[in-house]
Protein backbone atom coordinates (compact mmCIF):
# COMPACT_ATOMS: atom_id res chain seq x y z
CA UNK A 1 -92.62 48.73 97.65
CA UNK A 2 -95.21 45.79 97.44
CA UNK A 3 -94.90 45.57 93.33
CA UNK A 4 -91.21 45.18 94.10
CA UNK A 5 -91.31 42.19 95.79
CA UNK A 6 -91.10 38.97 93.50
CA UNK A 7 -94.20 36.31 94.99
CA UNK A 8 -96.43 39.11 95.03
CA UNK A 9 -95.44 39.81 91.07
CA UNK A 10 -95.91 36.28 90.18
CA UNK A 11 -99.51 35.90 91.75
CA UNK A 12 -100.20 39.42 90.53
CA UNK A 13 -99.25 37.72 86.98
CA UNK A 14 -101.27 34.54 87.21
CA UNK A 15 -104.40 36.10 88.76
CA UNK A 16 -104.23 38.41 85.32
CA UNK A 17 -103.56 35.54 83.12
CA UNK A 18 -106.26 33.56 84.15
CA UNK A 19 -109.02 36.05 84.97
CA UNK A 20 -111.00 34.19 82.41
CA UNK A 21 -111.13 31.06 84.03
CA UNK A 22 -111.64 33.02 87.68
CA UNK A 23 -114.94 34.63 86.38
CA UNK A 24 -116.17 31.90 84.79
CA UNK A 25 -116.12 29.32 87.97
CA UNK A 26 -116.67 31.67 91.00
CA UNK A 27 -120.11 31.82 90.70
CA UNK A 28 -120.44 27.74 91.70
CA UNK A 29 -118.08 28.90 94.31
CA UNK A 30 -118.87 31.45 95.98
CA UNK A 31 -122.78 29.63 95.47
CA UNK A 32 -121.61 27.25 97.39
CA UNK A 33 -120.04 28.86 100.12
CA UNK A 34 -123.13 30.49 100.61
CA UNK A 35 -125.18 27.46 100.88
CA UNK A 36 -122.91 25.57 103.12
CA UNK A 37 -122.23 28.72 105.72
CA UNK A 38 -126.24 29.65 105.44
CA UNK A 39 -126.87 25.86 106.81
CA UNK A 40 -124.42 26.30 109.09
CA UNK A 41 -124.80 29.95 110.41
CA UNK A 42 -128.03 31.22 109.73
CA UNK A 43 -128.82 33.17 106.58
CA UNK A 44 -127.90 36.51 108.53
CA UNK A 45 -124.18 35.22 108.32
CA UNK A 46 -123.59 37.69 105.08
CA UNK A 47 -125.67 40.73 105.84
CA UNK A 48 -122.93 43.43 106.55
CA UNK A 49 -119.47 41.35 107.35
CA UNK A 50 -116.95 42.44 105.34
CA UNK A 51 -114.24 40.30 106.36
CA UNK A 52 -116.49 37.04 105.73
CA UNK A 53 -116.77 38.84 101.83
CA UNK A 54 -112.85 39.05 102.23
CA UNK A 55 -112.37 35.71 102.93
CA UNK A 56 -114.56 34.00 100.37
CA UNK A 57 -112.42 36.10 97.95
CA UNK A 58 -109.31 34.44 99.21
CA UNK A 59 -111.20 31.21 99.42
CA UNK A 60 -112.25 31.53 95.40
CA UNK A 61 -108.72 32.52 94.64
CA UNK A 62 -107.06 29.55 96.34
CA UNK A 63 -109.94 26.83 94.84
CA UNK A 64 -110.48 28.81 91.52
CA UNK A 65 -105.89 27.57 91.06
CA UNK A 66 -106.80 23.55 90.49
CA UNK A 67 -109.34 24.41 87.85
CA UNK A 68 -107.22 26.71 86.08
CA UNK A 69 -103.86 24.37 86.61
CA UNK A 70 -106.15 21.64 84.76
CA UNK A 71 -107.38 24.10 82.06
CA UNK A 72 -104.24 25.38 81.15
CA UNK A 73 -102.18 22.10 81.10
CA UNK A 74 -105.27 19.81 79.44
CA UNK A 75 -107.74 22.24 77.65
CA UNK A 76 -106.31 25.42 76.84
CA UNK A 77 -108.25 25.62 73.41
CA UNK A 78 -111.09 26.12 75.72
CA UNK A 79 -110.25 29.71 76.51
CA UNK A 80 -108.14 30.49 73.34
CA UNK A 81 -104.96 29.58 73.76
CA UNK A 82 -102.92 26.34 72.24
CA UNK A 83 -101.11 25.77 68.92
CA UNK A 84 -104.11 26.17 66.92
CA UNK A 85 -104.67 30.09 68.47
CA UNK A 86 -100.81 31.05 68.30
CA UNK A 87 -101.19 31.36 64.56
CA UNK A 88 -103.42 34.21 64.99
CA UNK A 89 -101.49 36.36 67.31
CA UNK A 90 -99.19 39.11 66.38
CA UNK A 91 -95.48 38.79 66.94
CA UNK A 92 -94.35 42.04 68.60
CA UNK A 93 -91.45 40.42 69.57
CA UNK A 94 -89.79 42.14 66.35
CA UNK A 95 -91.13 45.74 67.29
């Protein structure tokens, strides 16, 4: 029932498109996260809370979007994709 329903698709859609750019930044994320909430909480703030893990997924997913806006519309040569990498690709269109 949940694949069925249209905003889920289309962030189902861009989270796979851009997995790239996701893995490549969440480190400095999630890095500082830690350091900010450690200052804040106490370095125990981590040790066995799963919903703090759950949201500092969410978090990454919702910052991770301005990096990968910017990378797609500015740089996209940077993770293979542009005019230059289209010539490569197979058209399956015709299959």
């Amino acid at each position: 029932a949940i694949a069925r329903w249209e905003p889920f698709n289309r962030f189902a859609e861009f989270i796979g498109r851009n997995t790239i750019i996701i893995l490549a930044i969440q480190n400095y994320i999630i890095g500082f996260i830690k350091i900010f909430c450690i200052r804040i909480f106490g370095p125990d703030f981590f040790v066995g809370n799963y919903l703090v893990n759950i949201a500092i997924t969410i978090f990454v997913l919702i910052v991770s979007t301005l990096p990968i806006v910017f990378i797609n519309k500015y740089i996209p040569g940077m993770i293979g994709r542009g005019d230059y990498f289209n010539k490569f690709t197979i058209d399956t269109k015709g299959l």
